[in-house]
N, C-alpha and C. Protein backbone atom coordinates (compact mmCIF):
# COMPACT_ATOMS: atom_id res chain seq x y z
N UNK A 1 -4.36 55.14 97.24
CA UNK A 1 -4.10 55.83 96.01
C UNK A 1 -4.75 55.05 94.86
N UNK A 2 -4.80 55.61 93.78
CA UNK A 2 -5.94 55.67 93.00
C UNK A 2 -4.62 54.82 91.27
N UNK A 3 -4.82 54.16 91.48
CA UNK A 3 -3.48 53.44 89.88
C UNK A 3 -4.26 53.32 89.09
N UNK A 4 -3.83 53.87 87.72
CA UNK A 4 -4.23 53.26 86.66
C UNK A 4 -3.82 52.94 85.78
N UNK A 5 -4.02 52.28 84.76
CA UNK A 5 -3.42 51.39 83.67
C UNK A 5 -3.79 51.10 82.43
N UNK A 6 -3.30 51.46 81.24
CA UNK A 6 -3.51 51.64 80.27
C UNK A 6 -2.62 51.20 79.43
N UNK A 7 -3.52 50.27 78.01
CA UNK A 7 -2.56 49.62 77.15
C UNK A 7 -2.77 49.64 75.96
N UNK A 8 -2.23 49.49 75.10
CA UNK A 8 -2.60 49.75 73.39
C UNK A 8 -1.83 48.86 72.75
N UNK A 9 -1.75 48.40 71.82
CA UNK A 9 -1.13 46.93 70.95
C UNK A 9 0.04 47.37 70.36
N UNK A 10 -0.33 48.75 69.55
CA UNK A 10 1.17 49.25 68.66
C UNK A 10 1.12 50.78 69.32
N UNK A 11 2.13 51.04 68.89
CA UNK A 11 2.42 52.20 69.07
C UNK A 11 1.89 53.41 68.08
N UNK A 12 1.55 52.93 67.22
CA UNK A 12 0.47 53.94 66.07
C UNK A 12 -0.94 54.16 66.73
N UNK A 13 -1.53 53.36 67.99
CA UNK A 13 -2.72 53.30 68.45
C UNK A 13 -2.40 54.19 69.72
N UNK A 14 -3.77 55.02 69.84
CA UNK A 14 -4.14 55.99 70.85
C UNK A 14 -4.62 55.67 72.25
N UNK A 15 -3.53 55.96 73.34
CA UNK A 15 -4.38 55.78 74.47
C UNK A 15 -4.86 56.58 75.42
N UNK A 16 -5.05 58.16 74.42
CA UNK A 16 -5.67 58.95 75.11
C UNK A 16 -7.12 59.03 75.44
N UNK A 17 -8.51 58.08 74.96
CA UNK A 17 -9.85 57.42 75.25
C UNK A 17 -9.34 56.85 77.12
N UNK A 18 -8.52 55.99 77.23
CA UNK A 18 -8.13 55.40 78.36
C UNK A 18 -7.35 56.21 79.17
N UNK A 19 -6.79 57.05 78.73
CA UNK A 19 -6.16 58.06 80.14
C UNK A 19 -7.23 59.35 80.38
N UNK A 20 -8.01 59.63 79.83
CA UNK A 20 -8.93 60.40 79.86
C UNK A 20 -9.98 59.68 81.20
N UNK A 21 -10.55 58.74 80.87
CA UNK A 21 -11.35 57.59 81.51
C UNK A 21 -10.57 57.38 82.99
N UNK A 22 -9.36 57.19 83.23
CA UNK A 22 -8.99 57.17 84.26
C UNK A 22 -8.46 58.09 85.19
N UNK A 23 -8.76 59.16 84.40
CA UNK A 23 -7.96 60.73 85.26
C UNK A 23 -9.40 60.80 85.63
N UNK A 24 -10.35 60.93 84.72
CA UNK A 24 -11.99 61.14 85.53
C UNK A 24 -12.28 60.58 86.69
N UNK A 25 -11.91 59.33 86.70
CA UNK A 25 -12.32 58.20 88.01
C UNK A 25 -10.95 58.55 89.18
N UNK A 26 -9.85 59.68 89.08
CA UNK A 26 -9.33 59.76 89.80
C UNK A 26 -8.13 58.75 89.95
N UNK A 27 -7.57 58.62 89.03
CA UNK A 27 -6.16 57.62 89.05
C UNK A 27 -5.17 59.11 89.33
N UNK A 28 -4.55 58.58 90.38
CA UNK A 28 -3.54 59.66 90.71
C UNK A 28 -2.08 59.27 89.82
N UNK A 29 -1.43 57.96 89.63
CA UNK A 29 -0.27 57.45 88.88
C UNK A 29 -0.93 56.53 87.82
N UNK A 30 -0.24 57.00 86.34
CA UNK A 30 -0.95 55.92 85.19
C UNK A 30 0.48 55.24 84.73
N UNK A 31 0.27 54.22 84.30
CA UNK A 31 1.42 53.28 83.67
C UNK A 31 0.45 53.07 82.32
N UNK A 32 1.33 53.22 80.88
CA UNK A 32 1.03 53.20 80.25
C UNK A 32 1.93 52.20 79.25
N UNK A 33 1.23 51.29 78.71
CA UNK A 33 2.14 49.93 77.83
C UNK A 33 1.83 50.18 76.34
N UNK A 34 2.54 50.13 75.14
CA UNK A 34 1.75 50.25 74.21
C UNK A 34 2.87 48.75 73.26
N UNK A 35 2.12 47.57 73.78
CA UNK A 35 2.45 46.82 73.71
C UNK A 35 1.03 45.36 73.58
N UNK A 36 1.50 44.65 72.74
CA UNK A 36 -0.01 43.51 73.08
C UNK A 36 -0.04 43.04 74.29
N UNK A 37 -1.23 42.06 74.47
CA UNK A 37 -1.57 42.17 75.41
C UNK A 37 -1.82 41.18 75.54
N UNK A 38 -1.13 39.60 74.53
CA UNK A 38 -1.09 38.63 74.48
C UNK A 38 -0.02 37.57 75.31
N UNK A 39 0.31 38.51 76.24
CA UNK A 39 1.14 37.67 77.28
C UNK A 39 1.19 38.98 78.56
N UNK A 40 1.75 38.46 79.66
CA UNK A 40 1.71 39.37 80.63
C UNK A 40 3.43 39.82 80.59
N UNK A 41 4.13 39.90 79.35
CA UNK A 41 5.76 40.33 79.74
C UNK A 41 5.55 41.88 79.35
N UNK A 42 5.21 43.02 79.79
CA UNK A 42 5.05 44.03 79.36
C UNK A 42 6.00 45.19 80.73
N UNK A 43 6.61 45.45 80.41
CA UNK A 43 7.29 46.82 81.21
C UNK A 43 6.53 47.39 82.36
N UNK A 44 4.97 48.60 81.46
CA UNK A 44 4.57 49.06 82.43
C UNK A 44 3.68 48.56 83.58
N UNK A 45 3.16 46.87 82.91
CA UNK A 45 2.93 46.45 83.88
C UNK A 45 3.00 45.89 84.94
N UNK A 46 4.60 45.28 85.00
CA UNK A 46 5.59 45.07 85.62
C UNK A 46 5.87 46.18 86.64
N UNK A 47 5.87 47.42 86.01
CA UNK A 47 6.10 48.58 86.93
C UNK A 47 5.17 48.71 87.93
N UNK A 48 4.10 48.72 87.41
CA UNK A 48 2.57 49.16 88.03
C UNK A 48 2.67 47.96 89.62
N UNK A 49 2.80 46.80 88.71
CA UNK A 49 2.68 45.91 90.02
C UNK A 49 3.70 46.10 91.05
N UNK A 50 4.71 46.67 90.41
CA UNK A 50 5.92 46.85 91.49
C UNK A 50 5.48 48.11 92.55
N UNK A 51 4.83 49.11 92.11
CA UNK A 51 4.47 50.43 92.32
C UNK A 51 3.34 50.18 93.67
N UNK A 52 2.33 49.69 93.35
CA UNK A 52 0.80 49.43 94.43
C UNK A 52 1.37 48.97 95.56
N UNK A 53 0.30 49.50 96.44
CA UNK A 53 1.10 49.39 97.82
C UNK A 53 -0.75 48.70 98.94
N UNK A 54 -0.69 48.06 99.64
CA UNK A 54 -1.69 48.21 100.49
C UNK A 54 -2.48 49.10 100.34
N UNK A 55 -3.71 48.55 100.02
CA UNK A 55 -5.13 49.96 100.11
C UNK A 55 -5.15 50.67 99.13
N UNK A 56 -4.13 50.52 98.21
CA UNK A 56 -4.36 50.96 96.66
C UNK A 56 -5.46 50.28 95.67
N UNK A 57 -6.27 51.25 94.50
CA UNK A 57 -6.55 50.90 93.64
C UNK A 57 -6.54 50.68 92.34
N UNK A 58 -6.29 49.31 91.24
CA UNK A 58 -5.72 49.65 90.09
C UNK A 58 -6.68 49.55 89.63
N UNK A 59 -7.00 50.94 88.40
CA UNK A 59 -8.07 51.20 87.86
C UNK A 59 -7.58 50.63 86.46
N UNK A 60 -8.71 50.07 85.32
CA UNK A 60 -8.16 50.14 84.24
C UNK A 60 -9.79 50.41 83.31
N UNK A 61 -10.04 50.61 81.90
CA UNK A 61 -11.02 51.55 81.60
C UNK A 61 -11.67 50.26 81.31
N UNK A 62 -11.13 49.04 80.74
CA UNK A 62 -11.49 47.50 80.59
C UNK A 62 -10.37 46.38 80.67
N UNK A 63 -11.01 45.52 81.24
CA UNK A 63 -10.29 44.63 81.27
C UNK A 63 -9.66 43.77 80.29
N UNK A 64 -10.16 44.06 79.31
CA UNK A 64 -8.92 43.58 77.96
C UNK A 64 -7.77 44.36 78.29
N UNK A 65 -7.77 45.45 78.77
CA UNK A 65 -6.83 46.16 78.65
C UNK A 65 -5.31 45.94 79.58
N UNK A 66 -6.24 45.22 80.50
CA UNK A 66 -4.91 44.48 81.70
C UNK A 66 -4.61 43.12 80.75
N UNK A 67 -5.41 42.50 80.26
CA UNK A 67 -5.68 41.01 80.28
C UNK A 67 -6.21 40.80 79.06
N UNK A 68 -5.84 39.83 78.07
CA UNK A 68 -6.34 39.18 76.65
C UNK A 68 -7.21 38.00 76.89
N UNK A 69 -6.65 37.05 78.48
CA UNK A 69 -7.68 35.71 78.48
C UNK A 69 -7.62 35.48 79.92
N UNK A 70 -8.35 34.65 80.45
CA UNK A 70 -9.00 34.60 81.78
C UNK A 70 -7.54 34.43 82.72
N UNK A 71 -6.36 33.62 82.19
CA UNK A 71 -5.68 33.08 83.16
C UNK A 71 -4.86 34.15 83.28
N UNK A 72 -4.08 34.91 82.44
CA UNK A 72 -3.58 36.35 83.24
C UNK A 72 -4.63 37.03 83.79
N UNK A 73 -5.79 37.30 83.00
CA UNK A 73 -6.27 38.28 83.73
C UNK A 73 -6.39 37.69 85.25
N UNK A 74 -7.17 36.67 86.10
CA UNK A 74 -6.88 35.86 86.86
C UNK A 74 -5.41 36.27 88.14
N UNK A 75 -4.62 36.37 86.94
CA UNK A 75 -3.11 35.64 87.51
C UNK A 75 -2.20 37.42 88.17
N UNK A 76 -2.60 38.29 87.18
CA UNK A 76 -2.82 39.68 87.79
C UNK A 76 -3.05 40.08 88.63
N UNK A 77 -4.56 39.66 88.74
CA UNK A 77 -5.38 40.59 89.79
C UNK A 77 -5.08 39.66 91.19
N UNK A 78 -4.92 38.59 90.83
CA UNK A 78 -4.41 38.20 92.11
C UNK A 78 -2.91 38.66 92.67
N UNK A 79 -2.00 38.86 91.69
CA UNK A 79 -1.13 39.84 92.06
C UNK A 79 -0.98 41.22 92.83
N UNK A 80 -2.43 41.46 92.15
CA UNK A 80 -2.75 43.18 92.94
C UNK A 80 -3.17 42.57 94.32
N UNK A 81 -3.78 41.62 94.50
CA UNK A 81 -4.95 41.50 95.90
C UNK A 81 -3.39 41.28 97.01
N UNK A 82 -2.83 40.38 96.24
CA UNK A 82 -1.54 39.74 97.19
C UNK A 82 -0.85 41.06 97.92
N UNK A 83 -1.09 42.11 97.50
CA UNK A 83 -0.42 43.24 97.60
C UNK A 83 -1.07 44.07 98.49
N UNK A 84 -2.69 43.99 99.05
CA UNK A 84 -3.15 44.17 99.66
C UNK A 84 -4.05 45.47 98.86
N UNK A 85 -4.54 45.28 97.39
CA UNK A 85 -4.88 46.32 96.48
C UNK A 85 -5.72 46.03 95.82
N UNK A 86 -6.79 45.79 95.30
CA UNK A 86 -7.66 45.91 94.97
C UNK A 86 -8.05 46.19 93.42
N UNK A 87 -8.30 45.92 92.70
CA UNK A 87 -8.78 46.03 91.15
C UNK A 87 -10.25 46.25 90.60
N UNK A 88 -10.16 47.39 89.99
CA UNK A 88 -11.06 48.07 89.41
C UNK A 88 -11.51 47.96 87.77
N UNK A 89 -12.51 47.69 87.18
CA UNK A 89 -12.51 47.71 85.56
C UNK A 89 -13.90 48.39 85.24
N UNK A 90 -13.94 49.75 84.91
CA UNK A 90 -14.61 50.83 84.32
C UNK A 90 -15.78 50.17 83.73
N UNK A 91 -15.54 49.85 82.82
CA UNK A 91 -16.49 49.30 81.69
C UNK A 91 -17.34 48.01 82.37
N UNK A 92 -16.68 47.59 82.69
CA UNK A 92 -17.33 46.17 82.86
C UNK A 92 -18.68 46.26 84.69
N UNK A 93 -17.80 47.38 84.94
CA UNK A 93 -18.22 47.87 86.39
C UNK A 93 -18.15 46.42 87.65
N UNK A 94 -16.69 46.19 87.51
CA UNK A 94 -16.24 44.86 88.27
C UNK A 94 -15.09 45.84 89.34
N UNK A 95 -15.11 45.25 90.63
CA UNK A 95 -14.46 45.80 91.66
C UNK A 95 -14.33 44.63 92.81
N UNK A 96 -13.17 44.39 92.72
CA UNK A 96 -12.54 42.82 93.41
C UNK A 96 -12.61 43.29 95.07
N UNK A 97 -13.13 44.51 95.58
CA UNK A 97 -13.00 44.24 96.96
C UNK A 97 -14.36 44.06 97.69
N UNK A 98 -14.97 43.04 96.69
CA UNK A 98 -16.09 42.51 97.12
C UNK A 98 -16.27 41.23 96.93
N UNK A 99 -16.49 40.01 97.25
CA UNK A 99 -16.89 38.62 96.68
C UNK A 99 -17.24 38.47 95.59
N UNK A 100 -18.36 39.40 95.39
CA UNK A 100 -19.47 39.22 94.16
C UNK A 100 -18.45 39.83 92.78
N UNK A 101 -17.96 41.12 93.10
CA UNK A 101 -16.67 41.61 92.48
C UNK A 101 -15.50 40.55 91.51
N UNK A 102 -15.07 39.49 92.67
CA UNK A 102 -14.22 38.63 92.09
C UNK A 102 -14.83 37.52 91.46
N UNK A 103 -16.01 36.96 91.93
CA UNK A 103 -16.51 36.11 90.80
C UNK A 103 -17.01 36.72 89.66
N UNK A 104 -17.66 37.75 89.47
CA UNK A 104 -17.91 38.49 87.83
C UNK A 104 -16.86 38.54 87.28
N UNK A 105 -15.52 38.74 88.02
CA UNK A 105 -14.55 39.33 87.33
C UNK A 105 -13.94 38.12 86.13
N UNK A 106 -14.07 36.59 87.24
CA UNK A 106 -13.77 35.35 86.46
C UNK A 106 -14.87 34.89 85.88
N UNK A 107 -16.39 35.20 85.90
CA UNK A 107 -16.90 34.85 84.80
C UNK A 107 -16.89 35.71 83.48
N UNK A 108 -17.53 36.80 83.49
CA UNK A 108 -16.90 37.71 82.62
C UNK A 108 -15.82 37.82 81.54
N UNK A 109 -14.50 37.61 82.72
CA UNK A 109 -13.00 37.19 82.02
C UNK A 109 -13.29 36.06 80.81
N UNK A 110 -14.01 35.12 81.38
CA UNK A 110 -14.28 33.59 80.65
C UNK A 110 -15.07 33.96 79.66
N UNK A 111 -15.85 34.64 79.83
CA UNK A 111 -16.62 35.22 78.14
C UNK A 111 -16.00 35.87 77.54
N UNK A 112 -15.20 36.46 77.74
CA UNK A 112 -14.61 37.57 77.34
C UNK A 112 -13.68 36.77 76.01
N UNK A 113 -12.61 35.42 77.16
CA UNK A 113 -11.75 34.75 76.11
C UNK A 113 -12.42 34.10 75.49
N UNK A 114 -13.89 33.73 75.34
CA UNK A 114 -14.74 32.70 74.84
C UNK A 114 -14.56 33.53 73.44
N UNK A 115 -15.30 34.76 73.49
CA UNK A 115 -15.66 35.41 72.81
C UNK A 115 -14.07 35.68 71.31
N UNK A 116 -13.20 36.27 72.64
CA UNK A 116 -12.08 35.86 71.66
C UNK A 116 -11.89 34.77 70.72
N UNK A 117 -11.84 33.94 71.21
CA UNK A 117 -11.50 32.85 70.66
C UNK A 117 -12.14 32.72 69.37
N UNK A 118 -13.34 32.43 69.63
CA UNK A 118 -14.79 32.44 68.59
C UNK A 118 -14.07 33.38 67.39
N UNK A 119 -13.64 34.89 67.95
CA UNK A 119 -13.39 35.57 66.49
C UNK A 119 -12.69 35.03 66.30
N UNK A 120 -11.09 34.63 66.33
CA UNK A 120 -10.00 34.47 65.70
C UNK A 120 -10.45 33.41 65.21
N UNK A 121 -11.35 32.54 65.35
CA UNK A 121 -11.33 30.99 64.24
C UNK A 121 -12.51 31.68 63.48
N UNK A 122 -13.03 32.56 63.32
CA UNK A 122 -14.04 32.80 61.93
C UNK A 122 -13.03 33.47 60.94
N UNK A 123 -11.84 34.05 62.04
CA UNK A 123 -10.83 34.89 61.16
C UNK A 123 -10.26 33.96 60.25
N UNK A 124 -9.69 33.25 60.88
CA UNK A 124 -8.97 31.89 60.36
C UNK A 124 -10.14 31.33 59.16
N UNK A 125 -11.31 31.32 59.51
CA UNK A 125 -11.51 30.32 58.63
C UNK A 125 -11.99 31.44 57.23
N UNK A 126 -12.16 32.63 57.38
CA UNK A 126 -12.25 33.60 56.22
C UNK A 126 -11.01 33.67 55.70
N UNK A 127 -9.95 33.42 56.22
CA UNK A 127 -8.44 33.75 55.26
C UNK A 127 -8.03 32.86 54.82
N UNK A 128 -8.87 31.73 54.93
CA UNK A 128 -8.55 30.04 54.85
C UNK A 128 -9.33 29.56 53.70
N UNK A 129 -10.71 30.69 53.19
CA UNK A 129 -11.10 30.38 52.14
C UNK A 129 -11.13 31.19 51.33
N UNK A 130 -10.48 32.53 51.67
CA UNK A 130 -10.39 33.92 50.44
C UNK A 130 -8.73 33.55 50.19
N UNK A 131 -7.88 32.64 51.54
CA UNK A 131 -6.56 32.07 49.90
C UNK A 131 -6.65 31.14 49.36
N UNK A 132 -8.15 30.03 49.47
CA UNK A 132 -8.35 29.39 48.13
C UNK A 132 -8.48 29.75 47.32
N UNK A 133 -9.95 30.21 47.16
CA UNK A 133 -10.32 31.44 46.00
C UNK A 133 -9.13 32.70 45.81
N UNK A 134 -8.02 32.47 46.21
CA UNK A 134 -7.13 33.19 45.33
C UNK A 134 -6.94 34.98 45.69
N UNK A 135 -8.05 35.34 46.83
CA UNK A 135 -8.30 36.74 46.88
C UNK A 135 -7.56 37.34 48.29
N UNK A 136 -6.74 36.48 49.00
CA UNK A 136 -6.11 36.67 50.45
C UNK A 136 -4.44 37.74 50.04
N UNK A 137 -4.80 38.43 50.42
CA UNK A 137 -3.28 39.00 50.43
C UNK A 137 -2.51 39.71 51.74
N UNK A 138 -1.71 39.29 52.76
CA UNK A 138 -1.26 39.83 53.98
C UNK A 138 -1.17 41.71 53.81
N UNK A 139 -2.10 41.79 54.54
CA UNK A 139 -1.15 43.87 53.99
C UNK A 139 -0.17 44.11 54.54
N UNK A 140 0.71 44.82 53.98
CA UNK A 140 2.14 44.84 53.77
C UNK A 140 2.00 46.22 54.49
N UNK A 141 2.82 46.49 55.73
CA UNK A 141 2.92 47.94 56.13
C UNK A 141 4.30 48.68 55.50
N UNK A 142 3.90 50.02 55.74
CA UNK A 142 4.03 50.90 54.56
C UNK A 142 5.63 51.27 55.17
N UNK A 143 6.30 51.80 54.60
CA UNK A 143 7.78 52.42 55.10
C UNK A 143 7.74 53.70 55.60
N UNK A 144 7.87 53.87 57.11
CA UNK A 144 7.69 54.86 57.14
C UNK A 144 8.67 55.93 56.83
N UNK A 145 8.27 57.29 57.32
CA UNK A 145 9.20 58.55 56.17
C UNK A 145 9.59 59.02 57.13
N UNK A 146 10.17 58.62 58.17
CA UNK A 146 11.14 59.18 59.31
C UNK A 146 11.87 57.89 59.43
N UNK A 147 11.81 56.27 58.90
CA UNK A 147 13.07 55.65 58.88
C UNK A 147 14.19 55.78 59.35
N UNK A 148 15.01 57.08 58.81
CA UNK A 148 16.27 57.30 58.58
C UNK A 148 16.75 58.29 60.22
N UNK A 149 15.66 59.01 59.95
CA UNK A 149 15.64 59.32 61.43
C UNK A 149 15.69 58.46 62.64
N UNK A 150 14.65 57.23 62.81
CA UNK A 150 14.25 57.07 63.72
C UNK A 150 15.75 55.92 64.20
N UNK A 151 16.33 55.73 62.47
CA UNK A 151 17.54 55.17 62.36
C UNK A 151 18.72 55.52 63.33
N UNK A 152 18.75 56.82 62.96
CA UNK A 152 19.81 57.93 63.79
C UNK A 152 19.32 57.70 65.33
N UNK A 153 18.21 57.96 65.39
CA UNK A 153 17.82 58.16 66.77
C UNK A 153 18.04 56.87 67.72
N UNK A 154 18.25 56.00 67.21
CA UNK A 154 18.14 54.72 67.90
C UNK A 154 19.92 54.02 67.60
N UNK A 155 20.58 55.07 67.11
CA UNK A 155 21.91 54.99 67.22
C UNK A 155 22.01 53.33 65.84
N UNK A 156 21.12 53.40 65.40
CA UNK A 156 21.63 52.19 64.04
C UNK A 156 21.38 51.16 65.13
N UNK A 157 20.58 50.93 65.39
CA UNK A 157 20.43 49.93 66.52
C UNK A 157 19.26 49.01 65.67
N UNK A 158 19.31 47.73 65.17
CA UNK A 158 18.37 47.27 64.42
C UNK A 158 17.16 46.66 65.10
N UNK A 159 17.79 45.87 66.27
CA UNK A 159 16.83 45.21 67.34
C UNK A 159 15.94 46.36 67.94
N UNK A 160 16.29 47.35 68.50
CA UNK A 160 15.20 48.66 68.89
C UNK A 160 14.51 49.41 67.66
N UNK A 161 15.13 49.64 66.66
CA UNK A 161 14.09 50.03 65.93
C UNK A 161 13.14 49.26 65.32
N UNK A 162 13.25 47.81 64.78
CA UNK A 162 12.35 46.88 64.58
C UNK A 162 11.51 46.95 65.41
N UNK A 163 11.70 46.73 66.98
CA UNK A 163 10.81 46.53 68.07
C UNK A 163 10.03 47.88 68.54
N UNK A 164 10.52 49.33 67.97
CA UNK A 164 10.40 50.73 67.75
C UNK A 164 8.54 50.59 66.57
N UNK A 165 8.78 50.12 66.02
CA UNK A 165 8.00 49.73 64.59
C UNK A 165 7.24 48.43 65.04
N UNK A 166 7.33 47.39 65.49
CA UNK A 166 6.56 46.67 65.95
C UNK A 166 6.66 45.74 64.34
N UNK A 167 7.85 45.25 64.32
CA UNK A 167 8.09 44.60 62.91
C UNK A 167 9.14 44.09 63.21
N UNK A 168 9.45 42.65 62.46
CA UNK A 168 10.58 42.28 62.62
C UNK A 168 12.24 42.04 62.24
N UNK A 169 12.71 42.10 62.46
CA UNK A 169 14.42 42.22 61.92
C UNK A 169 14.28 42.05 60.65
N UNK A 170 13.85 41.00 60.29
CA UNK A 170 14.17 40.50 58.41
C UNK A 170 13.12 41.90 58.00
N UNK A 171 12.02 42.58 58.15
CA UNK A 171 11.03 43.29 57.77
C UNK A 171 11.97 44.78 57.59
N UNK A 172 13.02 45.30 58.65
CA UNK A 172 13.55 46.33 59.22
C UNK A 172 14.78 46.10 57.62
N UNK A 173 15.63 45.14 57.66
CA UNK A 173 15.88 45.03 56.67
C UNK A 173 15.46 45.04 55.15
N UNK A 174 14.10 44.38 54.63
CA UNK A 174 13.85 44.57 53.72
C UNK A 174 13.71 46.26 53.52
N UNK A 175 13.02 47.09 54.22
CA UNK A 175 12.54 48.18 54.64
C UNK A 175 14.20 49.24 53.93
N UNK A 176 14.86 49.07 55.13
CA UNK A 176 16.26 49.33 54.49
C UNK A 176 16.73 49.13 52.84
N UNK A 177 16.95 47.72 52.84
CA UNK A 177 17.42 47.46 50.88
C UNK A 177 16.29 48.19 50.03
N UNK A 178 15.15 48.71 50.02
CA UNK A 178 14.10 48.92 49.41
C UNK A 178 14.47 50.98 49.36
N UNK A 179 14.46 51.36 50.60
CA UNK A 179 14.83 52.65 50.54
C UNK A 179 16.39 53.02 50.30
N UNK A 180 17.46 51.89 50.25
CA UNK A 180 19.22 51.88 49.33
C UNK A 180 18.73 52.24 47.90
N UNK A 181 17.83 51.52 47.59
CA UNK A 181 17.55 50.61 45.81
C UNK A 181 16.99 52.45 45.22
N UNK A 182 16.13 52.95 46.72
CA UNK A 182 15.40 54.30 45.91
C UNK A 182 16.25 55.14 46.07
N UNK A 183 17.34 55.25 46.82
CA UNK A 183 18.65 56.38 46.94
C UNK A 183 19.54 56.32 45.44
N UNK A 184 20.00 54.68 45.08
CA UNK A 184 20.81 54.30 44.58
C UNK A 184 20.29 54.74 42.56
């Protein structure tokens, strides 16, 4: 059987490009995370690995998409192989049930986090000199206008809707006193 896997950072981001991509290539079951991808604690992928069985394939459209840096990605796919399953990555056109397959997959991977890396310190060092010069400001996300709803819906539950929003408790609160202050 044919797995595939698909992930997105927030939940405001689209992962219909990636389920499209993998219904083409024939993924019969998709697990879908819309969660970062900066650690491997994620639900659906937890599921997915629980799910593959011998002689299965997990498709994914790229391998960022399983994996942010070489040692999960790595630490994964050896998860799938242990399983007797095999790993697939679209884009990159890497397929682990070959030798040549699994070494691209770890060099590749290794450029891949190289490459990472590289941006986040030009990032760093642009926000490091636009808040000298005085011009750095964090953007502030916006409140959204179902709040109150999504309030209700989550039964006043502060920890799920923060984590609902991809923001944190003190943020969920300010969010709150800010829309009291515009009632009041």
């Amino acid at each position: 059987m044919k797995v595939g896997y698909a992930r997105v950072s927030t939940i405001d981001q689209n992962e219909e490009r990636q389920i499209r991509s993998l219904q083409e290539n024939g993924a019969e079951e998709i697990f879908i995370d819309k969660k970062s991808g900066k650690n491997t604690d994620r639900t659906k992928l937890k599921e997915m690995l629980n799910f593959i069985r011998k002689g299965d394939v997990v498709i994914v459209s790229e391998f960022s998409r399983l994996a942010r840096n070489t040692k999960d990605l790595l630490e994964i796919t050896e998860s799938i192989t242990a399983k007797g399953a095999t790993f697939k990555s679209l884009k990159e056109s890497i397929d682990t049930s070959s030798p040549a397959g699994k070494l691209m997959l770890t060099v590749i991977g290794g450029i891949a986090t190289f490459e990472r890396e590289i941006l986040l310190e030009r990032q760093r060092e642009g926000i490091a000199i636009a808040k000298e010069k005085g011009k750095y400001k964090k953007p502030k996300k916006e409140i959204p206008k179902d709040l109150k709803e999504t309030m209700i819906n989550f039964e006043f539950k502060k920890v799920k809707v923060a984590k609902f929003y991809n923001i944190s408790r003190p943020t969920l609160d300010k969010w709150l006193n800010l829309q009291k202050k515009e009632v009041d």
